[in-house]
PDB file of N, CA and C in Angstrom:
ATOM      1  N   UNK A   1      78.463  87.176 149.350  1.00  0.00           N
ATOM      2  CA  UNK A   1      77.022  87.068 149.259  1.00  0.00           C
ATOM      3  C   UNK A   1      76.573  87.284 147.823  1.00  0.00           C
ATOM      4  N   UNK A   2      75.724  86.426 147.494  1.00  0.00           N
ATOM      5  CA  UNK A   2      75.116  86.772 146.211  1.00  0.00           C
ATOM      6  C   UNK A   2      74.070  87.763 146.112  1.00  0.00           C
ATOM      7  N   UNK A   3      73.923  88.411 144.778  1.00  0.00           N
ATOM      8  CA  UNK A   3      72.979  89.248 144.924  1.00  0.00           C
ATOM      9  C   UNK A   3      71.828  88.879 144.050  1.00  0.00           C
ATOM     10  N   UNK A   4      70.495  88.966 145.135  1.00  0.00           N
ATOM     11  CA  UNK A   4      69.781  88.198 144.196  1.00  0.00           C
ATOM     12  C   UNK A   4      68.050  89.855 143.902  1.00  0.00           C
ATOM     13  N   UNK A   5      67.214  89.433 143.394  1.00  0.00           N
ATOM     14  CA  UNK A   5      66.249  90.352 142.784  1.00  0.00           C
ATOM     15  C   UNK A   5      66.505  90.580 141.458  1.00  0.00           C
ATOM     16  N   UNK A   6      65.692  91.452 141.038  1.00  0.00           N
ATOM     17  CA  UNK A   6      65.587  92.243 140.141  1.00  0.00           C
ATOM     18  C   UNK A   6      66.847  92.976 139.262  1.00  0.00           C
ATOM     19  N   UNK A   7      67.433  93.303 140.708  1.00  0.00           N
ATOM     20  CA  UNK A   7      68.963  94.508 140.132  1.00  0.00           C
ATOM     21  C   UNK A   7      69.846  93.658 139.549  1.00  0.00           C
ATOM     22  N   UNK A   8      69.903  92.323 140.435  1.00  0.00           N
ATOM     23  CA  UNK A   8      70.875  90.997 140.141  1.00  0.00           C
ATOM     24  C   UNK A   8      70.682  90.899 139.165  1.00  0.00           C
ATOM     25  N   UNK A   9      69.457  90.568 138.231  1.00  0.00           N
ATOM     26  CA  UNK A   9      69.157  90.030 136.781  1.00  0.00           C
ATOM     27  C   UNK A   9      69.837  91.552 135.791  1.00  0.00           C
ATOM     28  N   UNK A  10      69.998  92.552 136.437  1.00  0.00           N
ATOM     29  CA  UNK A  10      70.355  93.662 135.293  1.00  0.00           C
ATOM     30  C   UNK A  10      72.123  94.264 134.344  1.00  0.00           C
ATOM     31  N   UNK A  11      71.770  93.287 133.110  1.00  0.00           N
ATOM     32  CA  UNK A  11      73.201  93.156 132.750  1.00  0.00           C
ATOM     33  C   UNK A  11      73.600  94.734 132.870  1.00  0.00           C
ATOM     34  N   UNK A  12      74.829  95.299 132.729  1.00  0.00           N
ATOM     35  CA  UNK A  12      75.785  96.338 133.018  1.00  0.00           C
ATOM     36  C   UNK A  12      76.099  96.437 131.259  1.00  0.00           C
ATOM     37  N   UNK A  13      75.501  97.242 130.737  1.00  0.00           N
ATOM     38  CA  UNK A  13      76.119  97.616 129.050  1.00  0.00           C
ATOM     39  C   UNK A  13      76.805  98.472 129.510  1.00  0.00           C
ATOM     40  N   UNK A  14      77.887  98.432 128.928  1.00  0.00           N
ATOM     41  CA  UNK A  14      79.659  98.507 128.707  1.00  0.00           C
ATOM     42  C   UNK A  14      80.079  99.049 127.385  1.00  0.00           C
ATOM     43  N   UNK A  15      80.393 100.741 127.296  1.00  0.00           N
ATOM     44  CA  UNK A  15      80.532 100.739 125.918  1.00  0.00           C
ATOM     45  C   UNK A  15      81.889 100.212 125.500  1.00  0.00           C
ATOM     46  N   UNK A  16      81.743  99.577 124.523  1.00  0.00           N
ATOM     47  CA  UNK A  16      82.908  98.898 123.910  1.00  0.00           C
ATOM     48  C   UNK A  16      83.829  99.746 122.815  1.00  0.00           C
ATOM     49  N   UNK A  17      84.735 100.131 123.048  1.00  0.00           N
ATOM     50  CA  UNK A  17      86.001 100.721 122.320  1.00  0.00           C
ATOM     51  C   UNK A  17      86.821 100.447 122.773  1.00  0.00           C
ATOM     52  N   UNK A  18      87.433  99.834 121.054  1.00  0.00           N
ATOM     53  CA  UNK A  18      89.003  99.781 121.286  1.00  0.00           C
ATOM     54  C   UNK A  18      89.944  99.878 120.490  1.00  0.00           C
ATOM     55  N   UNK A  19      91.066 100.760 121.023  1.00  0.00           N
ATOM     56  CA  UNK A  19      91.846 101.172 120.084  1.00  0.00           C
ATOM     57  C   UNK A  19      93.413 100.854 120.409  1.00  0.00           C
ATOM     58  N   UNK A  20      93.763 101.048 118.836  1.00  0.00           N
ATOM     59  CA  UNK A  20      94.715  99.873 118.708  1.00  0.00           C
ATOM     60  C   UNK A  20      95.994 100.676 118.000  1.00  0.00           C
ATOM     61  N   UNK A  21      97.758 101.494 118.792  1.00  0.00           N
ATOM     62  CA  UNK A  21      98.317 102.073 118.570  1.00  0.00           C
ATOM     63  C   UNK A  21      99.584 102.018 118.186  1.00  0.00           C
ATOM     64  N   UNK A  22     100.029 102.054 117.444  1.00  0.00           N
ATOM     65  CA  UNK A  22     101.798 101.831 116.868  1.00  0.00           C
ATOM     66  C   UNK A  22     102.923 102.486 117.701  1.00  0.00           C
ATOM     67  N   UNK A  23     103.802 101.883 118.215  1.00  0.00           N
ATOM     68  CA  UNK A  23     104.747 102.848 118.472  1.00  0.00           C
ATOM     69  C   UNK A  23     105.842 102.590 118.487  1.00  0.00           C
ATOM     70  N   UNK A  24     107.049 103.449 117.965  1.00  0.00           N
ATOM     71  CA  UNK A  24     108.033 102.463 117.465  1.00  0.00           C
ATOM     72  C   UNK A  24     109.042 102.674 119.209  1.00  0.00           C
ATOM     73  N   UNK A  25     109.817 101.413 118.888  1.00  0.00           N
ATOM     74  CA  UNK A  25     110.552 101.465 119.622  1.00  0.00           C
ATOM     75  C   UNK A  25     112.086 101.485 119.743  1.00  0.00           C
ATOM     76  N   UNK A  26     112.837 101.250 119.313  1.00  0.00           N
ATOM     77  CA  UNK A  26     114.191 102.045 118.728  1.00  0.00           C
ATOM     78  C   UNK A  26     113.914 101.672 117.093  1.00  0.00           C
ATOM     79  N   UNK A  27     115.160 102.274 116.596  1.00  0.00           N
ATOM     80  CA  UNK A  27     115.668 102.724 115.091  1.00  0.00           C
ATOM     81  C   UNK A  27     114.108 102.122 114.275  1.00  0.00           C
ATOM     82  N   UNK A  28     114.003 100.746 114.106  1.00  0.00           N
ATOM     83  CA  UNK A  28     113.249 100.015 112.806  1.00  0.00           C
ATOM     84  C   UNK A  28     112.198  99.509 114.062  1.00  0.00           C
ATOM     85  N   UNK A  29     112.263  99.229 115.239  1.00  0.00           N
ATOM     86  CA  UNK A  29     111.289  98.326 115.642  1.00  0.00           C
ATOM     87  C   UNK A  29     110.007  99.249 116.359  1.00  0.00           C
ATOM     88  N   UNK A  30     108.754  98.116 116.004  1.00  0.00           N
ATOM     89  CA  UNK A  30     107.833  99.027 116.610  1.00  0.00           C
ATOM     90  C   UNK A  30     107.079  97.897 117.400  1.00  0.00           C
ATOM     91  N   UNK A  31     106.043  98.557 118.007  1.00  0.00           N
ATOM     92  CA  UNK A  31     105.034  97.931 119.164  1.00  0.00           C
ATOM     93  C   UNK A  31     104.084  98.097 119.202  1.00  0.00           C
ATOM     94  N   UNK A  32     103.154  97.383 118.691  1.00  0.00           N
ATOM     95  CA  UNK A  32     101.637  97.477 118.458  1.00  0.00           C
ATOM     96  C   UNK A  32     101.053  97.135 120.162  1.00  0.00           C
ATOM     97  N   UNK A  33     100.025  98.578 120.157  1.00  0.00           N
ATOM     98  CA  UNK A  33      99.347  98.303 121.613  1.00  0.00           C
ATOM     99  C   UNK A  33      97.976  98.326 121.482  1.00  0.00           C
ATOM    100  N   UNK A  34      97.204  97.415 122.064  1.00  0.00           N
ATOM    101  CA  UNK A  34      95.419  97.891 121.941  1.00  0.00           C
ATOM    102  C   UNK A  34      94.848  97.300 123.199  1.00  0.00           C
ATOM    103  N   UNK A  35      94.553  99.173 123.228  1.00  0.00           N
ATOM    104  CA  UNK A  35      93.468  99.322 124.821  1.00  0.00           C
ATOM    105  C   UNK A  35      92.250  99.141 124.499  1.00  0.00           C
ATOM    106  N   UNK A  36      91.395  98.440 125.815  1.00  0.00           N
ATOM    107  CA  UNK A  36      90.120  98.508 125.620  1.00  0.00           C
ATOM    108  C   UNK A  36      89.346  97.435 125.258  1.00  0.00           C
ATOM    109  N   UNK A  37      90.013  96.132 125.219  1.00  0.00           N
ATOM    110  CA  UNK A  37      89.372  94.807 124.754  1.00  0.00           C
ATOM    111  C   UNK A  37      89.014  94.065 126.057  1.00  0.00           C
ATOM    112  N   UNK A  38      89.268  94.918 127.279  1.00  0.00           N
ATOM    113  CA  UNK A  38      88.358  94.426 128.678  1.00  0.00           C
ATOM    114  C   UNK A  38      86.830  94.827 128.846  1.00  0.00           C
ATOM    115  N   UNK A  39      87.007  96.148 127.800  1.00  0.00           N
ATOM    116  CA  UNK A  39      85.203  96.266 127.346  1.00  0.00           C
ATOM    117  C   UNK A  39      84.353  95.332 126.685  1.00  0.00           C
ATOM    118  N   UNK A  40      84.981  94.942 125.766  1.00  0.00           N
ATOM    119  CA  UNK A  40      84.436  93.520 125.537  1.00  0.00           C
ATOM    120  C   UNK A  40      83.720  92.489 126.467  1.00  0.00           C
ATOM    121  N   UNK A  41      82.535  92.340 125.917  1.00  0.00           N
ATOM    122  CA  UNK A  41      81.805  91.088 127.307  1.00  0.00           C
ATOM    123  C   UNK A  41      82.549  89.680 126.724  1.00  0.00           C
ATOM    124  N   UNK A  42      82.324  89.084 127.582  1.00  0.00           N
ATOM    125  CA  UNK A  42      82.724  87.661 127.679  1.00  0.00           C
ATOM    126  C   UNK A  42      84.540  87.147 127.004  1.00  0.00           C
ATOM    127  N   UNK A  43      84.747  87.895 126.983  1.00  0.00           N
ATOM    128  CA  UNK A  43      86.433  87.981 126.411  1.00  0.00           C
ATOM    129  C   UNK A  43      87.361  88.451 127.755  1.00  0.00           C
ATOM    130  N   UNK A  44      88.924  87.122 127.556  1.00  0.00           N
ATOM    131  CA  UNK A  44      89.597  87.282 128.611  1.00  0.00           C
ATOM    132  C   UNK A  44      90.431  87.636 128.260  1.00  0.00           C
ATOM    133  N   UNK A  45      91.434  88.898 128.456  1.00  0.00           N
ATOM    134  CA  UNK A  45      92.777  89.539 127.776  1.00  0.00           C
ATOM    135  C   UNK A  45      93.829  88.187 127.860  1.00  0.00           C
ATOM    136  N   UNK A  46      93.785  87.436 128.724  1.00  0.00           N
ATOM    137  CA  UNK A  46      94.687  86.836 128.738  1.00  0.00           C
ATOM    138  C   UNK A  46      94.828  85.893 127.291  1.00  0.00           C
ATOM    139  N   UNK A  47      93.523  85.744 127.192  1.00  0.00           N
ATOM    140  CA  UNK A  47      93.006  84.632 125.797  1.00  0.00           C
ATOM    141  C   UNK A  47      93.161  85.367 124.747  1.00  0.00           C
ATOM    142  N   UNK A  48      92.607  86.737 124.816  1.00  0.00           N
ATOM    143  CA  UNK A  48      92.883  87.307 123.851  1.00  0.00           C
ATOM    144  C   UNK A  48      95.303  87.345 123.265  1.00  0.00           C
ATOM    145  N   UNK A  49      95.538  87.903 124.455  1.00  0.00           N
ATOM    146  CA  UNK A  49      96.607  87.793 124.316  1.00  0.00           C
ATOM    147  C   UNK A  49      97.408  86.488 123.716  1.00  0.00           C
ATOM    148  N   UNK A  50      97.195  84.953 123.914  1.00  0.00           N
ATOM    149  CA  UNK A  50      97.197  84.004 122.890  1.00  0.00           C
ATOM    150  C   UNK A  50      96.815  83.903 121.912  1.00  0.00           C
ATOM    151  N   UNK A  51      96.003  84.634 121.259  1.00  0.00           N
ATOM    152  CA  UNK A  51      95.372  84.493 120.083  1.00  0.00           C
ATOM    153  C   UNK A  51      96.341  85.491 119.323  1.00  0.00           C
ATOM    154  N   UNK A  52      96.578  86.504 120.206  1.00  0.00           N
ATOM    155  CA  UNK A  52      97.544  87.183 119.468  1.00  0.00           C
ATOM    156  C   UNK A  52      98.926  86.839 119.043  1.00  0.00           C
ATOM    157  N   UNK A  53      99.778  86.065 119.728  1.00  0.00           N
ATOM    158  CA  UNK A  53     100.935  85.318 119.812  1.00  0.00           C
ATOM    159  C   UNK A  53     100.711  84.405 118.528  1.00  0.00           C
ATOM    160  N   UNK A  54      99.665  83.835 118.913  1.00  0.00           N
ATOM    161  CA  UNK A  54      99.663  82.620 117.518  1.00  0.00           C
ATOM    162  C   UNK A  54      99.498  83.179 116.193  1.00  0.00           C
ATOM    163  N   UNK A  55      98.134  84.072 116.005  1.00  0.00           N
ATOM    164  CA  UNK A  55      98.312  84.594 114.992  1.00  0.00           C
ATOM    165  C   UNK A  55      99.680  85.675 113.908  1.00  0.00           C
ATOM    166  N   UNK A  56     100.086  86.519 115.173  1.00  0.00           N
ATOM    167  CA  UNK A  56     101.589  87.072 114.787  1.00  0.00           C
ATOM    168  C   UNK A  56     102.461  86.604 114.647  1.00  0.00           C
ATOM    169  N   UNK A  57     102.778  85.531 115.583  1.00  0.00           N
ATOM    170  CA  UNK A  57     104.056  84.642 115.551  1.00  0.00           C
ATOM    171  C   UNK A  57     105.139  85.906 116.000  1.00  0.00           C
ATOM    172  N   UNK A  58     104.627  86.573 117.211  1.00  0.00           N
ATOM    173  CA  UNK A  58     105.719  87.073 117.767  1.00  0.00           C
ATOM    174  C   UNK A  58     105.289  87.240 119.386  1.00  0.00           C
ATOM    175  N   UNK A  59     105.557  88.080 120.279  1.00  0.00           N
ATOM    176  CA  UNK A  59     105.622  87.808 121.473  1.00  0.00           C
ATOM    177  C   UNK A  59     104.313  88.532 121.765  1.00  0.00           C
ATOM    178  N   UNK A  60     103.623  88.420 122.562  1.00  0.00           N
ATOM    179  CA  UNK A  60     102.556  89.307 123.225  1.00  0.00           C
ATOM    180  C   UNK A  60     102.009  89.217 124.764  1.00  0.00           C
ATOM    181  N   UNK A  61     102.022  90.532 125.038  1.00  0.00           N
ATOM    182  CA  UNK A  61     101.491  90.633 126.641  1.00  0.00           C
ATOM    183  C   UNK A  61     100.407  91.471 126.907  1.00  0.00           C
ATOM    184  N   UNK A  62      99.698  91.135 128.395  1.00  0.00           N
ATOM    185  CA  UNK A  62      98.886  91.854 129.122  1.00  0.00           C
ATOM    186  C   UNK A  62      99.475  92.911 130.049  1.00  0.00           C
ATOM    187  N   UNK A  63      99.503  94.079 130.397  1.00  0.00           N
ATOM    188  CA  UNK A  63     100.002  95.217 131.218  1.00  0.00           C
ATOM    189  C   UNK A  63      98.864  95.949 131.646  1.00  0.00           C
ATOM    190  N   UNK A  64      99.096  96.648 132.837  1.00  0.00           N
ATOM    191  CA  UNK A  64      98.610  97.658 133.188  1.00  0.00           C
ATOM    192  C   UNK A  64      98.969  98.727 132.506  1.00  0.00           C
ATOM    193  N   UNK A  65      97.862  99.356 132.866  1.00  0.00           N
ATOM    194  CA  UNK A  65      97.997 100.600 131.821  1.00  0.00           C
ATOM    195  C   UNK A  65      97.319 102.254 132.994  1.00  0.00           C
ATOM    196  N   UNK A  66      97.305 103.116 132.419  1.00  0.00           N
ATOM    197  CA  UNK A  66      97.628 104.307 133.499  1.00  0.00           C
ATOM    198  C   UNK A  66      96.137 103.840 133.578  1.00  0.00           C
ATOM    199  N   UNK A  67      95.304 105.160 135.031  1.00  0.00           N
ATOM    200  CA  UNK A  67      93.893 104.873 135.065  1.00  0.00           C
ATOM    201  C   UNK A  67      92.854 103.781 135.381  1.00  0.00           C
ATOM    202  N   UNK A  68      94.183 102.212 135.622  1.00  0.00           N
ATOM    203  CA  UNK A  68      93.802 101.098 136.318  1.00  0.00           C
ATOM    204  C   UNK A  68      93.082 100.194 135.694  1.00  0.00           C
ATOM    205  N   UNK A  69      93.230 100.702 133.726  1.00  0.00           N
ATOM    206  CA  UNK A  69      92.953  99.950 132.645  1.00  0.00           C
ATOM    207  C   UNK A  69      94.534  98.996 132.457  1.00  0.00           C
ATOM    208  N   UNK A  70      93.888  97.503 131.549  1.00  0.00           N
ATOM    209  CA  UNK A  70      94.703  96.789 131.286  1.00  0.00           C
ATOM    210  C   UNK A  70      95.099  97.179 129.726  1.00  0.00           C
ATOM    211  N   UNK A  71      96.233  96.544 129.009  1.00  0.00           N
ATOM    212  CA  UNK A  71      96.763  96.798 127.927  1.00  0.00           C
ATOM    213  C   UNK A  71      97.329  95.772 127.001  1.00  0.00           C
ATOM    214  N   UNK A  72      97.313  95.300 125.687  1.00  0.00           N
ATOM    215  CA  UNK A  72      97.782  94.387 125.430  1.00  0.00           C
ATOM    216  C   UNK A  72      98.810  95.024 124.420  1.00  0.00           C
ATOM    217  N   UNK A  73     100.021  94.400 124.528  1.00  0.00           N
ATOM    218  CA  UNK A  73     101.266  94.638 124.318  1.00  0.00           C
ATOM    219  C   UNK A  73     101.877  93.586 122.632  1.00  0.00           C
ATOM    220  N   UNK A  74     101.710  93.911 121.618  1.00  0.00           N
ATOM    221  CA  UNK A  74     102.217  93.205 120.992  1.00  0.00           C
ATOM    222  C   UNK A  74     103.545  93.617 120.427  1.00  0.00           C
ATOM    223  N   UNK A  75     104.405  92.369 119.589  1.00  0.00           N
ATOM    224  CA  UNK A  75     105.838  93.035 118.949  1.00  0.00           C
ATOM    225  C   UNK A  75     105.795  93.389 117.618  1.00  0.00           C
ATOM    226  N   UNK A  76     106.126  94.123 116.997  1.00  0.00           N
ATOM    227  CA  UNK A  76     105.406  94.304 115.260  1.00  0.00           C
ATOM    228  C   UNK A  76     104.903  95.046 114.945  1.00  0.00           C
ATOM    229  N   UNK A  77     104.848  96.114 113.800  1.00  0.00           N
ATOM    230  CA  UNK A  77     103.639  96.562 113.489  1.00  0.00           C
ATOM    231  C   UNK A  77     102.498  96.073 113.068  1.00  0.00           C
ATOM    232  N   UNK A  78     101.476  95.383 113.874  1.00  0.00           N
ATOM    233  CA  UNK A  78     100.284  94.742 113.114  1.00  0.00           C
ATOM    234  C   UNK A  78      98.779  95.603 113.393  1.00  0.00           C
ATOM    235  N   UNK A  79      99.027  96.784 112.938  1.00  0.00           N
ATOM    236  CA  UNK A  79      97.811  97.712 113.380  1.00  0.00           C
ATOM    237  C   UNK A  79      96.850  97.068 112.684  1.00  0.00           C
ATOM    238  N   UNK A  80      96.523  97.060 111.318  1.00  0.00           N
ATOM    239  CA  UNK A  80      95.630  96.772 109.892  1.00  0.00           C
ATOM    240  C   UNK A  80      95.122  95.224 110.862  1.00  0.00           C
ATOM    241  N   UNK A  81      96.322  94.710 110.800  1.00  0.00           N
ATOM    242  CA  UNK A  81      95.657  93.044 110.917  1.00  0.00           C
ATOM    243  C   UNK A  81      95.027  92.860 112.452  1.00  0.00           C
ATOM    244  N   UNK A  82      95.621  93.876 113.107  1.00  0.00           N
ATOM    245  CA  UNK A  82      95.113  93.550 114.615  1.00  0.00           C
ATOM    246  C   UNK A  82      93.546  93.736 114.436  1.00  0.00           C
ATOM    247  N   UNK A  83      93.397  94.991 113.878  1.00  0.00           N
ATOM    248  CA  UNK A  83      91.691  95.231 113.686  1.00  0.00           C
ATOM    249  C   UNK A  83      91.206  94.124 113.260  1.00  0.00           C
ATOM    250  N   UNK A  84      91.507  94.032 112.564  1.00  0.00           N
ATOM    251  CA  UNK A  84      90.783  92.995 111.173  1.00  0.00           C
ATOM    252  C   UNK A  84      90.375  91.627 112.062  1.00  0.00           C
ATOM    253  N   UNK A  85      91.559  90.730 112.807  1.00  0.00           N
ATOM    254  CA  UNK A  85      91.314  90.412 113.774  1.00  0.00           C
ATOM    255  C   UNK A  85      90.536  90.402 114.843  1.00  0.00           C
ATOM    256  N   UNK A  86      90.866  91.564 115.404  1.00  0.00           N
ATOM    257  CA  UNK A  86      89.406  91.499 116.814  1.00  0.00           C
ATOM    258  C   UNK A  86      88.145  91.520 116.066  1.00  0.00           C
ATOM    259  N   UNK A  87      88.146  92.442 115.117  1.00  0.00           N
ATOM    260  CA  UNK A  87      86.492  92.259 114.284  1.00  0.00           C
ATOM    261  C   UNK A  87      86.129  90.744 113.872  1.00  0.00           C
ATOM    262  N   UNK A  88      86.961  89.839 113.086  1.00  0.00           N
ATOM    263  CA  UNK A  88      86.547  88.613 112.802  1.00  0.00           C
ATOM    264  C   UNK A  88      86.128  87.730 114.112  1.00  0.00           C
ATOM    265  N   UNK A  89      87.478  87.865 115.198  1.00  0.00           N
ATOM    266  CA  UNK A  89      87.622  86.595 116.182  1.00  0.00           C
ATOM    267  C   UNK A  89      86.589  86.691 116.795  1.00  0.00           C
ATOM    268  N   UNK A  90      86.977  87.868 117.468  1.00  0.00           N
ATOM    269  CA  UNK A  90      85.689  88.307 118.837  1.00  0.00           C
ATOM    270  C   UNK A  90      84.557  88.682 118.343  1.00  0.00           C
ATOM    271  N   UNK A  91      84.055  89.050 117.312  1.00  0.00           N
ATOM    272  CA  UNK A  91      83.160  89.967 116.939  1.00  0.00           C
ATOM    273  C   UNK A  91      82.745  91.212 117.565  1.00  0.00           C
ATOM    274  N   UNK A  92      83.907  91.857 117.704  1.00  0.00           N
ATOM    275  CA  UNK A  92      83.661  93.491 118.125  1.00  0.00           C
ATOM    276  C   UNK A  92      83.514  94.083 116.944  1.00  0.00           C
ATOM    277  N   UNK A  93      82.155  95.001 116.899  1.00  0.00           N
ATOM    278  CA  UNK A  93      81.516  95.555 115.986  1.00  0.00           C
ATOM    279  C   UNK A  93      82.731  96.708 115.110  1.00  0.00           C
ATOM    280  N   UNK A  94      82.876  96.901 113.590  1.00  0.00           N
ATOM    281  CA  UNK A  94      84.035  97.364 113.049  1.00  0.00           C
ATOM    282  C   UNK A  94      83.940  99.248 113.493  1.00  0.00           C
ATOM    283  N   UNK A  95      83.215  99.451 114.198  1.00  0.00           N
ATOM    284  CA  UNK A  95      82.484 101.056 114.113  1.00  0.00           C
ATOM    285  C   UNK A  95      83.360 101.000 115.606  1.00  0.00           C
ATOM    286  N   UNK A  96      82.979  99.814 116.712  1.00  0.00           N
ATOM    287  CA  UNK A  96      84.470 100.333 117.542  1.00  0.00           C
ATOM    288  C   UNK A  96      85.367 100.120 117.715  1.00  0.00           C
ATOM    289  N   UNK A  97      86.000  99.891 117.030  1.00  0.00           N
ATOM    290  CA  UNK A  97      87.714  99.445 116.915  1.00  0.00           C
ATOM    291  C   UNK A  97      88.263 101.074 115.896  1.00  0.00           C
ATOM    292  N   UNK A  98      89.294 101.620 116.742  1.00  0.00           N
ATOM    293  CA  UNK A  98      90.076 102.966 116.367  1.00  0.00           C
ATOM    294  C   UNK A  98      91.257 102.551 116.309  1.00  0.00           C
ATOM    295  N   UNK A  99      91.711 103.231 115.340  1.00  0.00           N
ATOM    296  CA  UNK A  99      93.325 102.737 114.554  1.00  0.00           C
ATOM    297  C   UNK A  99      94.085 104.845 114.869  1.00  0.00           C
ATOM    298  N   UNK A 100      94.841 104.437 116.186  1.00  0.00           N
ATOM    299  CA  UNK A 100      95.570 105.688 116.085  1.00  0.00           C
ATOM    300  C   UNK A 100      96.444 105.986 115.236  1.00  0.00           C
ATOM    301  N   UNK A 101      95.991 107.307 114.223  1.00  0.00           N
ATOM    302  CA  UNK A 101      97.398 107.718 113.351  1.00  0.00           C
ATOM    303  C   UNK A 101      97.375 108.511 113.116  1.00  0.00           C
ATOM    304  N   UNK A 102      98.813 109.128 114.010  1.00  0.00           N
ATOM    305  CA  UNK A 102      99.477 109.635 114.082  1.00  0.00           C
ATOM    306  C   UNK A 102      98.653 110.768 114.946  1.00  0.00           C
ATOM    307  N   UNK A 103      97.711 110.242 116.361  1.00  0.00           N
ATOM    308  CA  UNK A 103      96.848 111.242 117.159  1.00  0.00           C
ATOM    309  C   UNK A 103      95.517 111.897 116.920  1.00  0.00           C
ATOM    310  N   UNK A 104      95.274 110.767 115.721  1.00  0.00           N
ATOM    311  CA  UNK A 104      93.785 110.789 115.084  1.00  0.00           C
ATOM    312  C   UNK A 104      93.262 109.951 115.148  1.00  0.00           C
ATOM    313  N   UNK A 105      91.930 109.190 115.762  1.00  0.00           N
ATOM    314  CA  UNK A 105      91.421 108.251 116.195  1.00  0.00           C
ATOM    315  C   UNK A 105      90.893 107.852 115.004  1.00  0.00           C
ATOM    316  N   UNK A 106      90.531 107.026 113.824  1.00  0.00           N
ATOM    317  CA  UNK A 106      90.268 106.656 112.960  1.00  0.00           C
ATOM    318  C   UNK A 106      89.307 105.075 112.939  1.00  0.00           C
ATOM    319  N   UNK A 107      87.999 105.199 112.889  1.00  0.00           N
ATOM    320  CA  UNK A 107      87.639 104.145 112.669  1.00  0.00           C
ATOM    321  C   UNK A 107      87.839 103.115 112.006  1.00  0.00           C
ATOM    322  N   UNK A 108      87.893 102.064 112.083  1.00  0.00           N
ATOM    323  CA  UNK A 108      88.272 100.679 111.399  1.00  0.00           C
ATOM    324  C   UNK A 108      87.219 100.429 110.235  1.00  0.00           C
ATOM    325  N   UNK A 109      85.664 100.459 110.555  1.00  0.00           N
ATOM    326  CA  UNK A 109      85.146  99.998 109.646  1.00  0.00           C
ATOM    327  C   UNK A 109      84.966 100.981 108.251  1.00  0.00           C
TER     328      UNK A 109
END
């Protein structure tokens, strides 16, 4: 059923953060992860997740993540460029995008 009135017309603001975390995974390799780009309106992780592939030129995925949030999974360290990225592509504002380091949430812009 659709929902129609007043309430129907009332968009849902969504605070948007997202942060974006390194972690290595044996000896030299690491794994760039960034939660939180389902806060984003009108953006599909899955799309997002291609955009990421192409631009890195390495592998990237969508996962669940604890709490019944999704996760995007890249190969590489591309913390710097991942930001830089969602701020240009999507236009997520640079004030919420957080660069974890080393357990310090650090704003991007």
């Amino acid at each position: 059923k659709k929902r129609r009135g007043a309430t129907a017309k009332t968009v849902h603001k969504v605070d948007t953060r997202v942060i974006i975390q390194k972690i290595s995974r044996n000896r030299k390799k690491a794994v760039t992860i960034v939660v939180g780009m389902d806060t984003v309106p009108d953006v599909k992780l899955k799309d997002v997740s291609k955009a990421f592939s192409k631009r890195f030129a390495g592998s990237s995925s969508v996962k669940d993540a604890a709490g019944g949030k999704k996760e995007i999974i890249l190969q590489g360290d591309h913390q710097d460029e991942a930001a830089a990225f969602i701020v240009d592509k999507f236009k997520v504002p640079g004030d919420a995008v957080f660069l974890d380091m080393d357990g310090d949430f650090v704003p991007f812009a």
